[in-house]
Protein backbone atom coordinates (compact mmCIF):
# COMPACT_ATOMS: atom_id res chain seq x y z
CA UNK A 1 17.15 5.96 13.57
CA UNK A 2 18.36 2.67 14.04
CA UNK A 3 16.90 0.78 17.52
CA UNK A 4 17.50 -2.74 18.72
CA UNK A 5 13.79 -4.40 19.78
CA UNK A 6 13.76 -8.20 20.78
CA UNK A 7 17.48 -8.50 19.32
CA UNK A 8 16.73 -7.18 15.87
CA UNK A 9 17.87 -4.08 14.12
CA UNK A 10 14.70 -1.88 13.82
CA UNK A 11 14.54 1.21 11.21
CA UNK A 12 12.22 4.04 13.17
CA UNK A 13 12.04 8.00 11.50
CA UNK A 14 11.80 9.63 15.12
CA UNK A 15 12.91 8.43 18.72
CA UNK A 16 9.82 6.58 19.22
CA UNK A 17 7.80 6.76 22.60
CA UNK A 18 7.82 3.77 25.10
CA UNK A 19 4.12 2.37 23.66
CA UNK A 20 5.71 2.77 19.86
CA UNK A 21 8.64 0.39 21.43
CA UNK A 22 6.53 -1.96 23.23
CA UNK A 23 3.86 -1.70 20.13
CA UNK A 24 6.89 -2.57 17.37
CA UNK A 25 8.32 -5.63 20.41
CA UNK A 26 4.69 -7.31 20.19
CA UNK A 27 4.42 -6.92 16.08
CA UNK A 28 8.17 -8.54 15.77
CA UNK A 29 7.02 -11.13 19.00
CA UNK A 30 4.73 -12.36 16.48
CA UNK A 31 5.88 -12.23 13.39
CA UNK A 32 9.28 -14.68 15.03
CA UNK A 33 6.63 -17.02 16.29
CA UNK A 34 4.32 -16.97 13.47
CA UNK A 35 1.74 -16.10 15.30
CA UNK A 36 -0.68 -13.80 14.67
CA UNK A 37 -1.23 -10.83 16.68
CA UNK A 38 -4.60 -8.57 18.11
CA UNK A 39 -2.95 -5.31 19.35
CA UNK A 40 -4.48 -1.83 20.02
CA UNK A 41 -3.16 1.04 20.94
CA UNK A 42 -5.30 4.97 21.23
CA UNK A 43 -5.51 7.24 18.53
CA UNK A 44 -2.49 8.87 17.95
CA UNK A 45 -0.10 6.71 19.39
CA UNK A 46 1.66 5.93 16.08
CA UNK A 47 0.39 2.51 15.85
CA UNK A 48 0.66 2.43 11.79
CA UNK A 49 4.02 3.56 11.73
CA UNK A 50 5.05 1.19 14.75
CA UNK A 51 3.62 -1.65 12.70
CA UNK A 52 5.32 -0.58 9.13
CA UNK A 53 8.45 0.01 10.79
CA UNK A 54 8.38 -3.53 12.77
CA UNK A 55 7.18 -5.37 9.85
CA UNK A 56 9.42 -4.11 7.29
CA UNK A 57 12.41 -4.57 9.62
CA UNK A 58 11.72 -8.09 11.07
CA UNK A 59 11.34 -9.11 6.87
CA UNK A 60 14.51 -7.20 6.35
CA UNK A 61 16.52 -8.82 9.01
CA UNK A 62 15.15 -12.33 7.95
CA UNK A 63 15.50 -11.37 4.16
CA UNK A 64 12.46 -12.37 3.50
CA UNK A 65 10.41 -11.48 0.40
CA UNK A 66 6.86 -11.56 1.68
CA UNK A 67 3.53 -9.59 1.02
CA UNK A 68 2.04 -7.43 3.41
CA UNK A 69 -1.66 -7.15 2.71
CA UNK A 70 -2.53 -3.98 4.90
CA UNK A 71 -6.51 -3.63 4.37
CA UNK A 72 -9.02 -0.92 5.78
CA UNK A 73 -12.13 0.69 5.10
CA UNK A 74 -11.41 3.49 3.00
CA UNK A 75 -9.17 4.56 0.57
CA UNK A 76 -7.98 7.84 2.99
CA UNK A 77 -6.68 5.57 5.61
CA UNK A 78 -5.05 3.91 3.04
CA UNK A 79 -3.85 6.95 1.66
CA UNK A 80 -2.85 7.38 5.33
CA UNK A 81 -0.38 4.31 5.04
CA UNK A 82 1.52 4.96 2.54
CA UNK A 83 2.11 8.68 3.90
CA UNK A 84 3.44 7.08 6.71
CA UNK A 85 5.70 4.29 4.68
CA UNK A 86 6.87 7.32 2.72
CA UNK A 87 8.42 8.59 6.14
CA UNK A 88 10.40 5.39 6.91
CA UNK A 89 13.53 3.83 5.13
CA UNK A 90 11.05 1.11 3.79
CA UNK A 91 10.56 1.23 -0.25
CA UNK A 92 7.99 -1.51 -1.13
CA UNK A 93 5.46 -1.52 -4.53
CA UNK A 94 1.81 -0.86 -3.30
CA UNK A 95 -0.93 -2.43 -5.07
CA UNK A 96 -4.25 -1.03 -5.13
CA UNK A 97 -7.58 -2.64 -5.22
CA UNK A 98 -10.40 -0.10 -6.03
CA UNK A 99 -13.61 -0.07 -7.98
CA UNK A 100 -13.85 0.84 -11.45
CA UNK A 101 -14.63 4.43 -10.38
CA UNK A 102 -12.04 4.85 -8.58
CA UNK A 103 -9.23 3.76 -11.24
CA UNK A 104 -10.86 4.08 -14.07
CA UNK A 105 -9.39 6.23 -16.60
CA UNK A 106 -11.62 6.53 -19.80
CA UNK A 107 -13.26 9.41 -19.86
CA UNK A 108 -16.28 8.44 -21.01
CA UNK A 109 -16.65 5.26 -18.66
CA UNK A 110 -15.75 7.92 -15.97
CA UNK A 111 -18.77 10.26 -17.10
CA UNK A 112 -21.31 7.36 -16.45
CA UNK A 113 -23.36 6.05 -13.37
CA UNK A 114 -21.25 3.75 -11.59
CA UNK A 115 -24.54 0.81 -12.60
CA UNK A 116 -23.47 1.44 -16.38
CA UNK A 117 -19.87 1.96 -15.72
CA UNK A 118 -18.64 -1.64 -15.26
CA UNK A 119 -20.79 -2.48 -18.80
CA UNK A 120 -19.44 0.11 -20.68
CA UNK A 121 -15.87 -0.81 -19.79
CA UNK A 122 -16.56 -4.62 -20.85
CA UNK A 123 -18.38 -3.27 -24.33
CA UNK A 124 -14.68 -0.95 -24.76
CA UNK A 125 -12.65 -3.95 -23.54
CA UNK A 126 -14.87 -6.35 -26.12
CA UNK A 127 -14.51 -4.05 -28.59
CA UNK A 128 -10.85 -3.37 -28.15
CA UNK A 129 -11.01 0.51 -28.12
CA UNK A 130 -10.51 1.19 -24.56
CA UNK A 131 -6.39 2.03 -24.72
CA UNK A 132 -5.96 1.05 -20.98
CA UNK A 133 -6.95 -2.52 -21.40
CA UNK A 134 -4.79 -3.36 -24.46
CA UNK A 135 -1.97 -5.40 -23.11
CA UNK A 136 0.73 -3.75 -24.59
CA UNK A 137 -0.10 -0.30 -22.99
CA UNK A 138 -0.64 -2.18 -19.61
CA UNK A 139 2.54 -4.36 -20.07
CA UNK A 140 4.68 -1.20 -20.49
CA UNK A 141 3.40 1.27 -17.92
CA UNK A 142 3.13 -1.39 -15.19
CA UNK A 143 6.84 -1.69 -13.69
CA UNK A 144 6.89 2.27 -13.36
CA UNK A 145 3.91 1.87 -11.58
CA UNK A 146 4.19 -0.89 -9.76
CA UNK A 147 7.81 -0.29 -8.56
CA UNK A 148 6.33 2.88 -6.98
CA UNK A 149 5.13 3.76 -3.65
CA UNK A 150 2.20 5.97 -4.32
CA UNK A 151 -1.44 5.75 -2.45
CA UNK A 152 -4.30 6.00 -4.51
CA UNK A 153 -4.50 9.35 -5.81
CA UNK A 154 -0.70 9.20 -6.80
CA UNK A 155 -0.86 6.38 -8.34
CA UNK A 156 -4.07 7.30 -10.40
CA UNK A 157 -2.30 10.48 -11.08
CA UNK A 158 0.93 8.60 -12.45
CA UNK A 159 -1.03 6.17 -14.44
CA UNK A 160 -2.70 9.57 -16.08
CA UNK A 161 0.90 11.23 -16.86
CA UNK A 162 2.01 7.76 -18.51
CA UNK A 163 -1.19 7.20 -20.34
């Protein structure tokens, strides 16, 4: 549903609540002035979807092309994010940073100790005989990836199917 917040189009799934409204006014309130913003809001008030959707629509309206570097302590809540972006209008690549043991996909390296994992993966890389570090593979899988909005699992899941 389309809303109008601090004269800007605004692309919500639901008819949001009044603190989802006043929560989306403050993110667009500071993303016009520049400034940045320190907003909370209690659990389950819809605060990651409020921000997504206020975000995405102020850089919409503005046509802007800008990266949005949405960081937390795990990987779930991340996971979390991206189940919400999948519920708005919003399309953007994700990017994933993760240890080796988390998107690693050899096998062997995956077998190992996470200690001995990251010097296995440099002897394959050295060696040239881990297929997921050869630059052709990489250079061809990357825009299906990348042009994808998948959280972690997904995306480690895709990168499997292509491999």
């Amino acid at each position: 549903m389309e809303l109008e917040i601090e004269d800007m189009p605004v692309y919500f799934p639901y008819q949001p609540y009044t603190v989802q409204v006043d929560f989306m006014q403050k993110v667009i309130e500071s993303c016009k002035l520049g400034k940045n913003a320190l907003l909370e809001s209690p659990t389950g008030t819809g605060k990651t979807l409020s921000l997504l959707c206020g975000i995405f629509s102020y850089l919409r309206k503005e046509s802007m092309e800008r990266k949005v570097v949405y960081a937390s302590r795990t990987h779930s809540q991340l996971s979390n994010v991206v189940k919400e972006l999948k519920k708005t209008i919003f399309r953007p690549s994700v990017s994933h940073i993760a240890s080796r043991r988390q998107l690693c996909l050899d096998k062997e390296v995956q077998k190992l100790p996470p200690a001995l994992q990251a010097r296995q993966c440099f002897e394959k890389r050295k060696r040239k005989t881990c297929i997921y570090s050869q630059e052709d593979h990489i250079t061809s899988f990357s825009p299906k990836l990348m042009q994808q909005c998948l959280d972690l699992p997904e995306f480690i899941e895709e990168a499997k199917r292509l491999s």
